[in-house]
C-alpha atoms as a PDB file:
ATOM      1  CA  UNK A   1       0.000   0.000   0.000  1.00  0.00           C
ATOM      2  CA  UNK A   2       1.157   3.357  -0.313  1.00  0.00           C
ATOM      3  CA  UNK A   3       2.795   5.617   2.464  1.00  0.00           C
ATOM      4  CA  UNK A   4       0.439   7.883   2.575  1.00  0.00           C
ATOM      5  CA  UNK A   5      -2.773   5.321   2.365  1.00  0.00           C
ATOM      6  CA  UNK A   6      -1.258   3.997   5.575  1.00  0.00           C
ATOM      7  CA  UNK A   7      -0.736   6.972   7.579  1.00  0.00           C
ATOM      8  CA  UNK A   8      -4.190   8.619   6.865  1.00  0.00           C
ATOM      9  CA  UNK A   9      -5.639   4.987   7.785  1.00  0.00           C
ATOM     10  CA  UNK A  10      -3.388   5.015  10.996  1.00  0.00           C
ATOM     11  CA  UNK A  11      -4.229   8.667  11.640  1.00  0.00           C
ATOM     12  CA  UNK A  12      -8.283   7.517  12.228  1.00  0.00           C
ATOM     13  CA  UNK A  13      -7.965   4.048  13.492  1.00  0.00           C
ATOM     14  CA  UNK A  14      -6.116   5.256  16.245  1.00  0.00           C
ATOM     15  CA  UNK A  15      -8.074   9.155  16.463  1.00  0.00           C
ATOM     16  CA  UNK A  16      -4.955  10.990  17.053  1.00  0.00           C
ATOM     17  CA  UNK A  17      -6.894  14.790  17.047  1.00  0.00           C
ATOM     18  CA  UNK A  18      -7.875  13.482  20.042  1.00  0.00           C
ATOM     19  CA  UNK A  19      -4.916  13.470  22.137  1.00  0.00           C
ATOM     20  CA  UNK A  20      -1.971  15.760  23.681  1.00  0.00           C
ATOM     21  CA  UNK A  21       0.940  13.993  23.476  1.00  0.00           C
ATOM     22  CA  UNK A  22       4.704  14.447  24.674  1.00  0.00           C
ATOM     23  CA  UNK A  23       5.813  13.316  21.274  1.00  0.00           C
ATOM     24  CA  UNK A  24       4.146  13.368  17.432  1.00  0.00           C
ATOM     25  CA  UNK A  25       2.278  10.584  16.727  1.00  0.00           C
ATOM     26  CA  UNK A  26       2.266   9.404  12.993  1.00  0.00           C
ATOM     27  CA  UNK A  27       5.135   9.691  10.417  1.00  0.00           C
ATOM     28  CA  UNK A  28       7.972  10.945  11.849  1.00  0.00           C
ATOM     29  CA  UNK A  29      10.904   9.923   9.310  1.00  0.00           C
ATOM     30  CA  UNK A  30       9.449   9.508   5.731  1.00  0.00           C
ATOM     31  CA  UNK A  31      10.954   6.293   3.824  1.00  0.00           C
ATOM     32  CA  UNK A  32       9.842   4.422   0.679  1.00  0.00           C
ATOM     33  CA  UNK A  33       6.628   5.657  -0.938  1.00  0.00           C
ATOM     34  CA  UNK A  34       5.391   1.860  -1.546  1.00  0.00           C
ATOM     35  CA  UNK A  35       4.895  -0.134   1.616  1.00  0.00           C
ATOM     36  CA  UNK A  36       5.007  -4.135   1.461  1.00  0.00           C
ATOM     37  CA  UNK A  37       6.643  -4.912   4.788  1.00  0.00           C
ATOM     38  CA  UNK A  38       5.733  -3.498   8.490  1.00  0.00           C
ATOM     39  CA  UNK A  39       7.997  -4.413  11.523  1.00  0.00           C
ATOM     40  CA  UNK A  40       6.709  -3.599  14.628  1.00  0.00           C
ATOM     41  CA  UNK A  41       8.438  -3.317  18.148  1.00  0.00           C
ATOM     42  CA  UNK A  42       8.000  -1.197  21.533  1.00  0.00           C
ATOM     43  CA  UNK A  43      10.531   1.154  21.307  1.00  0.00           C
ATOM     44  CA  UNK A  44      12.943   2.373  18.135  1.00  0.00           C
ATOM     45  CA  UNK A  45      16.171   1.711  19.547  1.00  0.00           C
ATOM     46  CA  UNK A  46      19.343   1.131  17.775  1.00  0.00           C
ATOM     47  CA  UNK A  47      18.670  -2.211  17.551  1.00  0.00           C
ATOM     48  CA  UNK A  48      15.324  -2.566  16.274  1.00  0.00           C
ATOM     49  CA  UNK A  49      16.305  -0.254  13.788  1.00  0.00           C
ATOM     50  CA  UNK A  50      19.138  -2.369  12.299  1.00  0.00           C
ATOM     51  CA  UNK A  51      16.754  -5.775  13.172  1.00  0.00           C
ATOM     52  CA  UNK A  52      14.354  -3.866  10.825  1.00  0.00           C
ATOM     53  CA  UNK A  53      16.859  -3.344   7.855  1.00  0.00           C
ATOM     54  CA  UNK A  54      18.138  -7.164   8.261  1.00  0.00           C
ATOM     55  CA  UNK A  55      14.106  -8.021   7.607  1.00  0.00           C
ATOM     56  CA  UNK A  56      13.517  -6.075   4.963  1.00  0.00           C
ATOM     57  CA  UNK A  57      11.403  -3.547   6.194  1.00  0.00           C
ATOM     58  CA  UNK A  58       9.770  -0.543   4.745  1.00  0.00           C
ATOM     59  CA  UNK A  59       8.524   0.775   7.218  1.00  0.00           C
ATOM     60  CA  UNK A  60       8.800   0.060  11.558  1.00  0.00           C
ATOM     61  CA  UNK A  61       5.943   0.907  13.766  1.00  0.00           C
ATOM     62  CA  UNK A  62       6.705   1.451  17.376  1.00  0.00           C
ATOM     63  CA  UNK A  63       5.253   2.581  20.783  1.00  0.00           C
ATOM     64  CA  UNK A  64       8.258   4.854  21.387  1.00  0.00           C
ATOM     65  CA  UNK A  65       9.530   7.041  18.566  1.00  0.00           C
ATOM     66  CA  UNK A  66      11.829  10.136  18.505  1.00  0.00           C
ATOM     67  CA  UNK A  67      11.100  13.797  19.055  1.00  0.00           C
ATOM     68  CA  UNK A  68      10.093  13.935  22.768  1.00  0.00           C
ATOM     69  CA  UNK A  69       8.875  17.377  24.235  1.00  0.00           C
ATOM     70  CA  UNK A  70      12.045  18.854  26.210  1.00  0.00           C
ATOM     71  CA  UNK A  71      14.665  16.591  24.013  1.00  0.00           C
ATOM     72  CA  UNK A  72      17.581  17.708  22.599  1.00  0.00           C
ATOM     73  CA  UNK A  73      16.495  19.412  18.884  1.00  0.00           C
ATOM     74  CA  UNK A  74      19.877  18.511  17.072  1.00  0.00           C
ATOM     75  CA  UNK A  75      20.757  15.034  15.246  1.00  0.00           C
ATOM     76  CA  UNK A  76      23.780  14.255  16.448  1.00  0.00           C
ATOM     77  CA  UNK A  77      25.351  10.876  18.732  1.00  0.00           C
ATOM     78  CA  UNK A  78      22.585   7.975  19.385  1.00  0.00           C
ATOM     79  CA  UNK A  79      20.227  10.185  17.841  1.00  0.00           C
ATOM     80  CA  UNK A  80      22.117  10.905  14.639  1.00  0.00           C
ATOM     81  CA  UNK A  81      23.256   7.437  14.147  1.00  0.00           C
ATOM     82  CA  UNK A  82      19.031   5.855  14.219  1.00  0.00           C
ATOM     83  CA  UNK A  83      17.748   8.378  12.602  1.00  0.00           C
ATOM     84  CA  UNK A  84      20.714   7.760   9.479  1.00  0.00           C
ATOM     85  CA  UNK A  85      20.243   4.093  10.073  1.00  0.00           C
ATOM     86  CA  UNK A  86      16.429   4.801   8.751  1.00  0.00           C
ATOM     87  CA  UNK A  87      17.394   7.399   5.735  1.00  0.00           C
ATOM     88  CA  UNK A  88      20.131   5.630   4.503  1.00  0.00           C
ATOM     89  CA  UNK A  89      17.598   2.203   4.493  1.00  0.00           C
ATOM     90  CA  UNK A  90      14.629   4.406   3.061  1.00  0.00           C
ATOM     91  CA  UNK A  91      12.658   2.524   5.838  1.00  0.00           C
ATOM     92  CA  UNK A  92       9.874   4.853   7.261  1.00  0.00           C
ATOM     93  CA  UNK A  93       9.140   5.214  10.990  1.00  0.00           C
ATOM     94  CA  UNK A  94       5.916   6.070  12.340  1.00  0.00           C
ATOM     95  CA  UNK A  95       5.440   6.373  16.139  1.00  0.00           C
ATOM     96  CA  UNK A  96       2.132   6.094  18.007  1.00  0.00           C
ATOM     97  CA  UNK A  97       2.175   6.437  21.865  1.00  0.00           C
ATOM     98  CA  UNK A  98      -0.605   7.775  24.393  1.00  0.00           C
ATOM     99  CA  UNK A  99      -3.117   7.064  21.129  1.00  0.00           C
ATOM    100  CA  UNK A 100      -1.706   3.125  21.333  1.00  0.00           C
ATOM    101  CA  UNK A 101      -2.489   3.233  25.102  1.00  0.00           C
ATOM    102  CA  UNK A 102      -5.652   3.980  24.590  1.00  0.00           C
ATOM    103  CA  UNK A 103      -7.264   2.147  21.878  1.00  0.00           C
ATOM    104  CA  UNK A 104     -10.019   0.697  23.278  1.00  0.00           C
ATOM    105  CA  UNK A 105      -9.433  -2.548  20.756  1.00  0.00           C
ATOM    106  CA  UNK A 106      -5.335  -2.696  19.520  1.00  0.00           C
ATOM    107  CA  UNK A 107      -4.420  -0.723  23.192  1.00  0.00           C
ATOM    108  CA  UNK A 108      -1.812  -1.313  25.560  1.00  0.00           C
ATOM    109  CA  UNK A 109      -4.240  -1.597  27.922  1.00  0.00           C
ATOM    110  CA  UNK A 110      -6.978  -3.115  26.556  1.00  0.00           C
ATOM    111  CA  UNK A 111      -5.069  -5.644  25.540  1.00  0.00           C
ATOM    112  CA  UNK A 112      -3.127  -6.081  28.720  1.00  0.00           C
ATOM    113  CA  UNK A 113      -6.758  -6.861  30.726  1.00  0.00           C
ATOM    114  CA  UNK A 114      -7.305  -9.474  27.745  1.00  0.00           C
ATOM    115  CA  UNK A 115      -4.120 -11.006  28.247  1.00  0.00           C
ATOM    116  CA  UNK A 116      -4.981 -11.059  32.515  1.00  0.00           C
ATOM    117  CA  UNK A 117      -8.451 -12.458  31.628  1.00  0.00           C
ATOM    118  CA  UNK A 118     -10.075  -9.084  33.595  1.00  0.00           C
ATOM    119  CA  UNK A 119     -13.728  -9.257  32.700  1.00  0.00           C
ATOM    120  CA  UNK A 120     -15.600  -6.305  32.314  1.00  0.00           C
ATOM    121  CA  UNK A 121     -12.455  -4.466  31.082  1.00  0.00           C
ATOM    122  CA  UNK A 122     -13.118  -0.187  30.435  1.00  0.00           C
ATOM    123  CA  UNK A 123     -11.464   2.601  30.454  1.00  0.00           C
ATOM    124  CA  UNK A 124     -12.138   5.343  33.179  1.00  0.00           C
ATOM    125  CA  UNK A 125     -13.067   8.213  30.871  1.00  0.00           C
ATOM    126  CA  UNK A 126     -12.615  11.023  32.857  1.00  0.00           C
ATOM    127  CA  UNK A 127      -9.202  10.390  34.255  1.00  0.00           C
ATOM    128  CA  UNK A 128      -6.021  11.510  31.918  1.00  0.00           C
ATOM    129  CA  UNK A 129      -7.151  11.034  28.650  1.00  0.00           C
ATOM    130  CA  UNK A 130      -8.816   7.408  29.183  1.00  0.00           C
ATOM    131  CA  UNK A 131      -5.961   5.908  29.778  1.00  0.00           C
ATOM    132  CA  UNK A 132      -6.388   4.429  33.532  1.00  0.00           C
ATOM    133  CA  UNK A 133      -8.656   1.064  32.791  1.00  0.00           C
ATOM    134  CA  UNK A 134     -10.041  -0.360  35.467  1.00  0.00           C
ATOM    135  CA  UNK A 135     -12.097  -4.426  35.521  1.00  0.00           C
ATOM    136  CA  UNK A 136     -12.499  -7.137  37.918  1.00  0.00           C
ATOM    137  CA  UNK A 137     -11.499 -11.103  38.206  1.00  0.00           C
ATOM    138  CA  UNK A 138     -14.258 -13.879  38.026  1.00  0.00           C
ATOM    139  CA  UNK A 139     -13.304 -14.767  41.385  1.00  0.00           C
ATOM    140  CA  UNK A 140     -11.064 -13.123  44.013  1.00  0.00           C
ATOM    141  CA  UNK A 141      -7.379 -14.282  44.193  1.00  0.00           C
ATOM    142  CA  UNK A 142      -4.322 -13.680  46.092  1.00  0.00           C
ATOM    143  CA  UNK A 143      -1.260 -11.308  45.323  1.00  0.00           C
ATOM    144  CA  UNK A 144       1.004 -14.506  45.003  1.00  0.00           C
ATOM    145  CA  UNK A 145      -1.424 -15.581  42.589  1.00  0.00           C
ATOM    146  CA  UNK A 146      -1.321 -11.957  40.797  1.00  0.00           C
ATOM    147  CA  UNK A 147       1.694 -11.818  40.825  1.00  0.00           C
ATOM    148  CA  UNK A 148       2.333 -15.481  39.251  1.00  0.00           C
ATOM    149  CA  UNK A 149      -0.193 -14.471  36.464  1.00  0.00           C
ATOM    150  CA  UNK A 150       2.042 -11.565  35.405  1.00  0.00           C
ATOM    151  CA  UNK A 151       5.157 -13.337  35.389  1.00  0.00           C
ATOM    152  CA  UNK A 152       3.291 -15.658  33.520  1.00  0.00           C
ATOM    153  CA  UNK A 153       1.734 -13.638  30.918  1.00  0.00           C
ATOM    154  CA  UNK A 154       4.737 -10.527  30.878  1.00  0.00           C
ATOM    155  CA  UNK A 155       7.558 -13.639  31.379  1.00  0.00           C
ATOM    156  CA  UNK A 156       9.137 -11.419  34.249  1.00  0.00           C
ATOM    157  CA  UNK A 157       8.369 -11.555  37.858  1.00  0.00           C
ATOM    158  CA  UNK A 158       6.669  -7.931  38.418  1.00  0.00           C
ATOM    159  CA  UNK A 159       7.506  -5.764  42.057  1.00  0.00           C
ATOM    160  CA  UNK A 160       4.664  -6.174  44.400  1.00  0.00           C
ATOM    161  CA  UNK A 161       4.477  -3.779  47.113  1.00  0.00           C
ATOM    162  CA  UNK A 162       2.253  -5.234  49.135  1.00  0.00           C
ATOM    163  CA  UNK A 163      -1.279  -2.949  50.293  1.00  0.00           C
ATOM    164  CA  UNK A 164      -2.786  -5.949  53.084  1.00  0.00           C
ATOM    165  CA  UNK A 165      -4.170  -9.041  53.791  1.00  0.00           C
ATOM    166  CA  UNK A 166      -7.170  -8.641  51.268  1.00  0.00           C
ATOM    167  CA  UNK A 167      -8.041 -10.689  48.488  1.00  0.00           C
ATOM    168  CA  UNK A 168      -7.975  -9.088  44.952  1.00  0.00           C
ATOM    169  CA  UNK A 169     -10.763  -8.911  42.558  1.00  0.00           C
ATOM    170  CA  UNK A 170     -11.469  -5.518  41.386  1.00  0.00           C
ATOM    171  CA  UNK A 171      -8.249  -4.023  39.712  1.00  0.00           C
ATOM    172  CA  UNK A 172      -7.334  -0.823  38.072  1.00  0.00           C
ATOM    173  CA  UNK A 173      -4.113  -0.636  35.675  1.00  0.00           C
ATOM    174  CA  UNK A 174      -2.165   1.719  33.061  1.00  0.00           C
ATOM    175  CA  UNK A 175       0.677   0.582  31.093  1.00  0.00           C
ATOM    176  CA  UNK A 176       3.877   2.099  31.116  1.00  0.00           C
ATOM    177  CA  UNK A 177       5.085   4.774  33.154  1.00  0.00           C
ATOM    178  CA  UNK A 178       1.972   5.283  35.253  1.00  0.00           C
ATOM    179  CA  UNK A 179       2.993   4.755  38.410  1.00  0.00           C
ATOM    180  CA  UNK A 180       1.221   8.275  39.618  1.00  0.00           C
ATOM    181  CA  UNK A 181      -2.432   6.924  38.746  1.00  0.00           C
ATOM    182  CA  UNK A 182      -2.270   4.567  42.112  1.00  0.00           C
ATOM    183  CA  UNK A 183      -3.874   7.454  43.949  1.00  0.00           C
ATOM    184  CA  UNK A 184      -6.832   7.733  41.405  1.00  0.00           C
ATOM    185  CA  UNK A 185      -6.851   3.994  41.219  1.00  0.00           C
ATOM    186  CA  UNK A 186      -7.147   4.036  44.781  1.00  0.00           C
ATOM    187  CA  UNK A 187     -10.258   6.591  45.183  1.00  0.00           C
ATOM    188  CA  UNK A 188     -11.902   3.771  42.650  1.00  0.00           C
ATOM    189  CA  UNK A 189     -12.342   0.966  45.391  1.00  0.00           C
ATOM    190  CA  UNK A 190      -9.993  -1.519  43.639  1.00  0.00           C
ATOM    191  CA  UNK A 191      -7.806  -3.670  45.656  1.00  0.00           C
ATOM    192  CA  UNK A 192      -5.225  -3.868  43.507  1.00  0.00           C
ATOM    193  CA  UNK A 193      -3.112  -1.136  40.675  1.00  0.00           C
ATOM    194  CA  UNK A 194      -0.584  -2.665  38.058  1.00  0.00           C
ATOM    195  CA  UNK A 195       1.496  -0.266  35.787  1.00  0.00           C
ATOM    196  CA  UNK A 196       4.605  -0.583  34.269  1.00  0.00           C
ATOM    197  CA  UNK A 197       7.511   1.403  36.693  1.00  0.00           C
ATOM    198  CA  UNK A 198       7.553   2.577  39.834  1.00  0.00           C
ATOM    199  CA  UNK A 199       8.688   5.326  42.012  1.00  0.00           C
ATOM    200  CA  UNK A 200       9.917   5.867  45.908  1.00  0.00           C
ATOM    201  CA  UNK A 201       6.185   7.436  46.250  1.00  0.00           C
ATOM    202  CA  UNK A 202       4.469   4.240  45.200  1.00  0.00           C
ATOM    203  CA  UNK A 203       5.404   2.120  48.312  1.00  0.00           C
ATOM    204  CA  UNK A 204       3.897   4.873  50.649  1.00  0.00           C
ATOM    205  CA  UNK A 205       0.917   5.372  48.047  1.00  0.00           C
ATOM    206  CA  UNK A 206       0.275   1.907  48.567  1.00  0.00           C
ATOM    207  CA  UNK A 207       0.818   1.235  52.031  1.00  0.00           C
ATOM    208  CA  UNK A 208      -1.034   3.729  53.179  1.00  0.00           C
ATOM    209  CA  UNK A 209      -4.220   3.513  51.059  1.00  0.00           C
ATOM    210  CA  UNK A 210      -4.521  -0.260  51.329  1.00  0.00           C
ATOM    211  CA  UNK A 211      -3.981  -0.756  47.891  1.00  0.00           C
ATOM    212  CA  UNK A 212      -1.777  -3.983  46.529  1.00  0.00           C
ATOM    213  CA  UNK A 213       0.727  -2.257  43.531  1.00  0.00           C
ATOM    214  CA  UNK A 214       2.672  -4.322  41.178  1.00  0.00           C
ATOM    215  CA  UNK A 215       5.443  -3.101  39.218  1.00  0.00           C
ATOM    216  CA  UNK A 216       5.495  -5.394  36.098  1.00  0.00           C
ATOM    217  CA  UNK A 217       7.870  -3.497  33.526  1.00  0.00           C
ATOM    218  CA  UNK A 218       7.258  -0.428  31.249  1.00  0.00           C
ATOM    219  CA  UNK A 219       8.529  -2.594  28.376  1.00  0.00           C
ATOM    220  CA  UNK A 220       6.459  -5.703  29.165  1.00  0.00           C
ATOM    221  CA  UNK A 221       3.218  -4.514  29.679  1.00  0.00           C
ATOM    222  CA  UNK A 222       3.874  -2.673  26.260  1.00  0.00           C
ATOM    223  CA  UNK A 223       4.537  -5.116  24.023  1.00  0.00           C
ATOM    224  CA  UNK A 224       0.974  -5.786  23.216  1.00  0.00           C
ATOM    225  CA  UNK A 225      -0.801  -3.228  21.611  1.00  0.00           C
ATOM    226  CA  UNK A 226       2.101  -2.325  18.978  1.00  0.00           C
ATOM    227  CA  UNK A 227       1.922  -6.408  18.218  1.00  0.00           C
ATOM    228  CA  UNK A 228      -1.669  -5.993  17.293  1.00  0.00           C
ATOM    229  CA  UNK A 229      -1.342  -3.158  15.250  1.00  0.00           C
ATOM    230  CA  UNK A 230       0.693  -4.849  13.106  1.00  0.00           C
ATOM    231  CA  UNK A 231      -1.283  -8.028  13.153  1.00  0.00           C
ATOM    232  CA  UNK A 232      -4.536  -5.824  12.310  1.00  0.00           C
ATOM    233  CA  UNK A 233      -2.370  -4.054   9.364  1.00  0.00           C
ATOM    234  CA  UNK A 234      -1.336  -7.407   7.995  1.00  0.00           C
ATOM    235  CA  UNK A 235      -5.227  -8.456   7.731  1.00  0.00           C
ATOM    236  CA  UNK A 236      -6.568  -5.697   6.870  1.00  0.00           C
ATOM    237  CA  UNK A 237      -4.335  -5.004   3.811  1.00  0.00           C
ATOM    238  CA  UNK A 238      -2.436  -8.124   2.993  1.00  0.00           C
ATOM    239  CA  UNK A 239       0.826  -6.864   4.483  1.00  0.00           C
ATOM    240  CA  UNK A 240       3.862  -8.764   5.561  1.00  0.00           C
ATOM    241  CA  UNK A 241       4.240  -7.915   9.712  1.00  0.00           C
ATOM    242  CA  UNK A 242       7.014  -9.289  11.720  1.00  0.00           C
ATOM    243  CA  UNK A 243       7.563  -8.191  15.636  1.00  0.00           C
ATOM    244  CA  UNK A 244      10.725  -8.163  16.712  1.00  0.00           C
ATOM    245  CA  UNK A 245      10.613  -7.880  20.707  1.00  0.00           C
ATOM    246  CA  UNK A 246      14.307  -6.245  21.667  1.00  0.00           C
ATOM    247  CA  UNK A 247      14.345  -7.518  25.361  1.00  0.00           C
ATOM    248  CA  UNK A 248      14.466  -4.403  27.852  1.00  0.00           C
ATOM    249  CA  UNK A 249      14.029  -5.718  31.798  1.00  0.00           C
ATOM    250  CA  UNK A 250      12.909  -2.374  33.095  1.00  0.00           C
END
């Protein structure tokens, strides 16, 4: 399909005029005009980039792109040597972050309270852009058992900082670095508040309140919703998609 056919599509599936972002979402280095090929992956590090060129790509989707608010402006070091990776490849990048959170299909976390079997999964739409989701269990469990499911599902053991004896059934949970939302999470009656780092703050947030946290990795609990993108892509128009996950433990 063509470059632009792809971005416009991109542009409404994922209802970017709706959002204020800390980086641009959509095309942000312009490649090849024909598009055959997507990779996808969570964040466009050095070596996705070169990953990308080894597969053939013509153009990489990812979670985390280039061009955050407060970042350096000039192209030079790390930055230089991605963004030349990409020109000198004619592969194009287009980045999609809070708008990839959100999704209420493709999401991060929409597809993170899939992947935990959370029934009843929604986002709470008047907290920070819909991004704080919030769903319950079947039937209650234990944080050891919470915490297995996540290692489980994420393949790392997340940080639980533990908020009491009770049981856990009605959770609340934002991918990424979301550590902050514990105290809104908390004002919603759930027992329990996953996101993907944490902070100093977070162990008194959760003591405190009562509130079980768990830690379980910016990068893991992102790896979903950039996976389906691609995977919805590659139906939708007969595209070749490959994700390449570039481990990242934190």
């Amino acid at each position: 399909m063509k470059r632009e056919e792809l971005r416009q599509y991109l542009h409404e599936l994922l209802q970017l005029d709706k959002f204020r972002d800390y980086a641009p979402n959509g095309l942000q280095v312009e490649g090849k005009g024909e598009i055959r090929k997507v990779v996808t992956g969570v964040t466009a590090c050095q070596a996705l980039i070169d990953r990308a060129v080894a597969a053939g790509a013509d153009a990489l989707l990812v979670h985390h792109g280039f061009f955050w608010k407060n970042e350096p402006e000039v192209l030079t070091g790390m930055k230089q040597r991605r963004i030349k990776t990409l020109l000198l490849n004619d592969i194009n990048l287009f980045g999609y972050h809070l708008p990839l959170d959100a999704h209420p299909v493709l999401g991060n976390n929409a597809e993170l309270g899939r992947s935990l079997g959370i029934i009843e999964p929604e986002a709470v739409e008047t907290v920070a852009q819909g991004l704080l989701w919030q769903g319950v269990f079947d039937s209650p469990m234990t944080a050891k058992d919470l915490s297995a499911l996540l290692e489980q599902r994420l393949g790392q053991a997340p940080l639980h900082l533990d908020g009491g004896d009770k049981s856990i059934q009605k959770l609340a949970w934002c991918t990424g670095g979301a550590q902050d939302y514990i105290d809104t999470a908390a004002t919603l009656g759930v027992d329990a508040f996953i996101s993907g780092e944490v902070s100093e703050r977070t162990f008194h947030s959760a003591v405190e309140q009562g509130i079980h946290y768990f830690g379980a990795g910016h990068h893991a609990t992102e790896r979903f919703g950039i996976k389906a993108l691609g995977e919805h892509l590659a139906r939708e128009f007969d595209l070749e998609h490959e994700f390449i996950d570039i481990p990242n433990p934190v």
